[in-house]
C-alpha atoms as a PDB file:
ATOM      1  CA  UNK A   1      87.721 105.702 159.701  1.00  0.00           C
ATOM      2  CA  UNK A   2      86.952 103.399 162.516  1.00  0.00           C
ATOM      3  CA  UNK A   3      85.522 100.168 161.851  1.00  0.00           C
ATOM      4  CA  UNK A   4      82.892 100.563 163.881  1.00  0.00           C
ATOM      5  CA  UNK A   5      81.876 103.665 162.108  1.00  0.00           C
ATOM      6  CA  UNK A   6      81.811 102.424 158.833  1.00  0.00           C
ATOM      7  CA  UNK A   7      79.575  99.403 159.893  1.00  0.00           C
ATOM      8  CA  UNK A   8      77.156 101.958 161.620  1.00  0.00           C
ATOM      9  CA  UNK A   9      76.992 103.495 158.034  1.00  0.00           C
ATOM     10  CA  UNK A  10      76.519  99.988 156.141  1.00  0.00           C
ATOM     11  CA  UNK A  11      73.486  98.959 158.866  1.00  0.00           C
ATOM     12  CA  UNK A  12      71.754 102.290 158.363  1.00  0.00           C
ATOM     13  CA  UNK A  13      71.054 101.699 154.750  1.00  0.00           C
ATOM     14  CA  UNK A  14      68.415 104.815 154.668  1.00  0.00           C
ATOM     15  CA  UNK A  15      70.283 107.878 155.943  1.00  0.00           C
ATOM     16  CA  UNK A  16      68.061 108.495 159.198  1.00  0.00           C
ATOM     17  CA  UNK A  17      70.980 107.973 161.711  1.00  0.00           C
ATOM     18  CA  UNK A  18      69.207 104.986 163.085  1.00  0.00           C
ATOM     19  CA  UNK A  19      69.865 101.688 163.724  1.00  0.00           C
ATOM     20  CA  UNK A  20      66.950  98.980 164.345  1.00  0.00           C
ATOM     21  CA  UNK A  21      67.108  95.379 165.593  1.00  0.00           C
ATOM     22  CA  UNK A  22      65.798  94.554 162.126  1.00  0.00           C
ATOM     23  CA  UNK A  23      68.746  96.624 159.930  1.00  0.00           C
ATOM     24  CA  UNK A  24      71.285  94.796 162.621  1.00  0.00           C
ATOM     25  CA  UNK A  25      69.595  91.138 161.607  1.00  0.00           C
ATOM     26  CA  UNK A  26      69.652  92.058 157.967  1.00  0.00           C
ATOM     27  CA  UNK A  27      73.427  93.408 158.035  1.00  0.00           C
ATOM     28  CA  UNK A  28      74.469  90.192 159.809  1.00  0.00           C
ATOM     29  CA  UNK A  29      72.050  87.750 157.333  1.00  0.00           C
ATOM     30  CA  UNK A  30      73.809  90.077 154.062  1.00  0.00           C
ATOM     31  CA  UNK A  31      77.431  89.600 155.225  1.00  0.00           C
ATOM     32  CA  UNK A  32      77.553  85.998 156.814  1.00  0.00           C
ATOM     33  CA  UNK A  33      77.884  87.256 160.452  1.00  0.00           C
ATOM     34  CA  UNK A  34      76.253  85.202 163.502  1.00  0.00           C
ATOM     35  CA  UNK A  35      73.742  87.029 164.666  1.00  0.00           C
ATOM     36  CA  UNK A  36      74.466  87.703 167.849  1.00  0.00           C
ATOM     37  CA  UNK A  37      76.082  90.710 166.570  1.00  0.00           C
ATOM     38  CA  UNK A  38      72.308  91.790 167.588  1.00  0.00           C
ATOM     39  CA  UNK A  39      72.540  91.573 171.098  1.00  0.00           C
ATOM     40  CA  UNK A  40      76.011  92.633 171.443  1.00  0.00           C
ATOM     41  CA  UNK A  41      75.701  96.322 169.117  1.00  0.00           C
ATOM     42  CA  UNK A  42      72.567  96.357 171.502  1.00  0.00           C
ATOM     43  CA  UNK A  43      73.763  95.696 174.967  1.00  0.00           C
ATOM     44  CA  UNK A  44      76.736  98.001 173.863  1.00  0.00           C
ATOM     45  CA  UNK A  45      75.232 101.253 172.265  1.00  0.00           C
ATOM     46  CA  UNK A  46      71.271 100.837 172.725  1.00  0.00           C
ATOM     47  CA  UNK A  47      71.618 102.362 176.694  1.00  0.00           C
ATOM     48  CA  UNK A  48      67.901 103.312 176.572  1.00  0.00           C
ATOM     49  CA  UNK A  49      66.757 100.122 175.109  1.00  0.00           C
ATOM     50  CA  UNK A  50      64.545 101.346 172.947  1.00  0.00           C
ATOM     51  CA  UNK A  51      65.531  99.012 169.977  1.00  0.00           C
ATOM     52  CA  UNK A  52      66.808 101.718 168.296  1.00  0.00           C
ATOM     53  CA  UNK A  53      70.316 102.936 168.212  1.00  0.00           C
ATOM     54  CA  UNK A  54      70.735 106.298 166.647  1.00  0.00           C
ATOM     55  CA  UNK A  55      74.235 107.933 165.822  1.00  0.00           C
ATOM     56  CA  UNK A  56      74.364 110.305 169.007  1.00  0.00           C
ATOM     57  CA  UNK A  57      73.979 106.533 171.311  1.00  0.00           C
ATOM     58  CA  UNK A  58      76.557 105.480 169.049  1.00  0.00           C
ATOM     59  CA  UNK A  59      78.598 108.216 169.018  1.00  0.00           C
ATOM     60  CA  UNK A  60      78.397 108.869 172.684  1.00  0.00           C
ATOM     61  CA  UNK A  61      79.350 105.022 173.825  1.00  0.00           C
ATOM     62  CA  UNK A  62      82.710 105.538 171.050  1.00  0.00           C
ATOM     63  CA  UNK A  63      84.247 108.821 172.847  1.00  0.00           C
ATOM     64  CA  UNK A  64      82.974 110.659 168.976  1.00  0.00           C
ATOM     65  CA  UNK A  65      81.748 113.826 167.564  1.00  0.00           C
ATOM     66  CA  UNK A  66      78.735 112.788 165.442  1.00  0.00           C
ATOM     67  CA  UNK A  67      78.988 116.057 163.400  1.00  0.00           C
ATOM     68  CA  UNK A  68      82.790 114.674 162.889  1.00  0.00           C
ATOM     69  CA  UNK A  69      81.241 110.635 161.720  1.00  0.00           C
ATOM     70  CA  UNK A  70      78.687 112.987 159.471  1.00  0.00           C
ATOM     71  CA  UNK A  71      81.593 114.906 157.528  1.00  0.00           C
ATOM     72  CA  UNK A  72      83.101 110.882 157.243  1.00  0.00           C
ATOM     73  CA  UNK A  73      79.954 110.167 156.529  1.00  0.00           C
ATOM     74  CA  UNK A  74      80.259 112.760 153.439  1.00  0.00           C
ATOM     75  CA  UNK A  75      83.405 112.483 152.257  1.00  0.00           C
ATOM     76  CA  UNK A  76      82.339 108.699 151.927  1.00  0.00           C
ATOM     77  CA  UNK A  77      79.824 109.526 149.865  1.00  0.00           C
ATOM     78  CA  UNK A  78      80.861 111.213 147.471  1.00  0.00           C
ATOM     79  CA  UNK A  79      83.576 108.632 147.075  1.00  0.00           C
ATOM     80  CA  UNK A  80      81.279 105.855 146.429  1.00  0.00           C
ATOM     81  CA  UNK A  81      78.261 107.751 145.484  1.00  0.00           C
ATOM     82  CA  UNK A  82      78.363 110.771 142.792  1.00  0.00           C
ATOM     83  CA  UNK A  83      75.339 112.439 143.116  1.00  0.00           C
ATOM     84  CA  UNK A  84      73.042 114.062 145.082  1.00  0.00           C
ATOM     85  CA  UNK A  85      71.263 112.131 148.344  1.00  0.00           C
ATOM     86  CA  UNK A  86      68.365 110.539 147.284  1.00  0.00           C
ATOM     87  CA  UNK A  87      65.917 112.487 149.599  1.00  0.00           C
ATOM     88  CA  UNK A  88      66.782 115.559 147.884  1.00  0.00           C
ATOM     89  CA  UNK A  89      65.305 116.365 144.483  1.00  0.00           C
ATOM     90  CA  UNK A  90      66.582 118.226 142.097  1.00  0.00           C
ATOM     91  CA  UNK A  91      64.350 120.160 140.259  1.00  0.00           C
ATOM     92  CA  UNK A  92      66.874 122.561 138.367  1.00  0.00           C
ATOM     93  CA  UNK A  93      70.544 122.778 138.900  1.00  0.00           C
ATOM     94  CA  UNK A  94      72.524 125.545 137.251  1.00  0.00           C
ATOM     95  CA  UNK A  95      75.993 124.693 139.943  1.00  0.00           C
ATOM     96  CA  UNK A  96      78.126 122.151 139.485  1.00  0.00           C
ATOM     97  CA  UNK A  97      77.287 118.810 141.038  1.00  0.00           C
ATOM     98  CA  UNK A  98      79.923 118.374 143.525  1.00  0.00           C
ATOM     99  CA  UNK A  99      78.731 121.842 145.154  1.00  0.00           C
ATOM    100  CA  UNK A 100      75.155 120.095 144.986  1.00  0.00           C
ATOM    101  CA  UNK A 101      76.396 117.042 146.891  1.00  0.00           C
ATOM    102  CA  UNK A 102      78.350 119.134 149.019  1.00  0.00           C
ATOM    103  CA  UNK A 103      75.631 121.546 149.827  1.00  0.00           C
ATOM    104  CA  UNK A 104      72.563 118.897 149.880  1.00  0.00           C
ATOM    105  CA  UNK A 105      74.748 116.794 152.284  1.00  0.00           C
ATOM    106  CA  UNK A 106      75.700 119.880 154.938  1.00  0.00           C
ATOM    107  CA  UNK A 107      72.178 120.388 154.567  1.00  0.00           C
ATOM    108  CA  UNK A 108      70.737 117.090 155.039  1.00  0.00           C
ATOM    109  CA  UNK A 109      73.026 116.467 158.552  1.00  0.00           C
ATOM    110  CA  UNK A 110      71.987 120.093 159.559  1.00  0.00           C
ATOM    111  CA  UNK A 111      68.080 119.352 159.381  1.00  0.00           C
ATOM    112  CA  UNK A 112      68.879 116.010 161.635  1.00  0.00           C
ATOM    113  CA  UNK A 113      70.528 117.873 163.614  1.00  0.00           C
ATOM    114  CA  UNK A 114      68.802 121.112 164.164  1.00  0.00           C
ATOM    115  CA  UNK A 115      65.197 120.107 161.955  1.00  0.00           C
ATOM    116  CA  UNK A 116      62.828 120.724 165.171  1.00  0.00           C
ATOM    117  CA  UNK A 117      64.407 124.828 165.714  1.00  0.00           C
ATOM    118  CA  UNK A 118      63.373 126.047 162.271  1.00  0.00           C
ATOM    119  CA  UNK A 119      64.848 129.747 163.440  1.00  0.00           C
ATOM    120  CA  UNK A 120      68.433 128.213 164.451  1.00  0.00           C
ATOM    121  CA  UNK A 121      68.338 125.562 161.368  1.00  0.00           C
ATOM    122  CA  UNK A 122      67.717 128.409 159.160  1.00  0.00           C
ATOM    123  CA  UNK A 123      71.085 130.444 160.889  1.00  0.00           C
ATOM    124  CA  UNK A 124      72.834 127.431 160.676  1.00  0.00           C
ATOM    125  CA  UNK A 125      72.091 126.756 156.516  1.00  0.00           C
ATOM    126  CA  UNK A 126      72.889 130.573 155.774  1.00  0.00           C
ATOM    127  CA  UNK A 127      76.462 130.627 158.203  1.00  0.00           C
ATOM    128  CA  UNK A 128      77.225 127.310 156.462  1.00  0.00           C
ATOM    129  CA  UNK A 129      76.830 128.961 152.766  1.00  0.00           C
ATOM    130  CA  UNK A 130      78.391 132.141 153.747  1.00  0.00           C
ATOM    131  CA  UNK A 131      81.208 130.002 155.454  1.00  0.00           C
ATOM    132  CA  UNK A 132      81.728 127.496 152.725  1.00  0.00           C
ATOM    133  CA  UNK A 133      80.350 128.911 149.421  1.00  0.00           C
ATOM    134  CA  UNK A 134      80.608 132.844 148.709  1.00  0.00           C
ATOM    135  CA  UNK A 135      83.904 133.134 148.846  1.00  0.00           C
ATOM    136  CA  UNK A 136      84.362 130.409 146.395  1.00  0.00           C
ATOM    137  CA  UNK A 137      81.217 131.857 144.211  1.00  0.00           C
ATOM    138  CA  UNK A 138      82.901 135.734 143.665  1.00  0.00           C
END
């Protein structure tokens, strides 16, 4: 994966797709960088200056597909992380935890991405399941 894209992932240390001033400072402070890393991630992918760069500005300044950097984002994840995202709780669990992370994660970048249209979210989570899980459930 780029290494732009895997920084992006190490700055936003909660999940939100979102970048502040402050995660930049403290990525640059926790790995020895000068930090005028700052000003140059913000001059290149904050376009709105808002102080806030969120993975469509990023995505959109790199040529990328931020559903694409999400499925990176997953497979990454699961990699480094077994388990289930830690804004999802688990209160019983009869499947097998890779279909939890796998689901939870789809999930997870489908409410980002589709959280305000409750209707179309709710399409999206069922074609997702139908798409990815039945087949493999039967």
């Amino acid at each position: 994966m780029d290494p732009f894209v895997n920084a992006f992932f190490q700055i936003d240390t909660d999940g939100d797709e979102r970048i502040t001033l402050h995660d930049l400072r403290n990525y640059a402070r926790r790995n020895g960088l000068d930090q005028s890393i700052v000003n140059r991630w913000q001059t290149l992918f904050d376009k709105n200056n808002s102080g806030t760069i969120t993975l469509n500005e990023f995505c959109e300044t790199l040529g990328l597909q931020p559903s694409e950097i999400r499925m990176h984002r997953t497979t990454a994840q699961l990699v480094t992380q077994p388990g289930v995202r830690k804004e999802i709780h688990v209160i019983m669990a009869t499947m097998p935890l890779n279909m939890q992370i796998d689901i939870g994660n789809a999930i997870f970048g489908l409410v980002t991405e589709h959280g305000k249209n409750k209707e179309q979210l709710t399409d999206r989570i069922k074609k997702y399941l139908d798409r990815s899980w039945i087949a493999t459930s039967t």
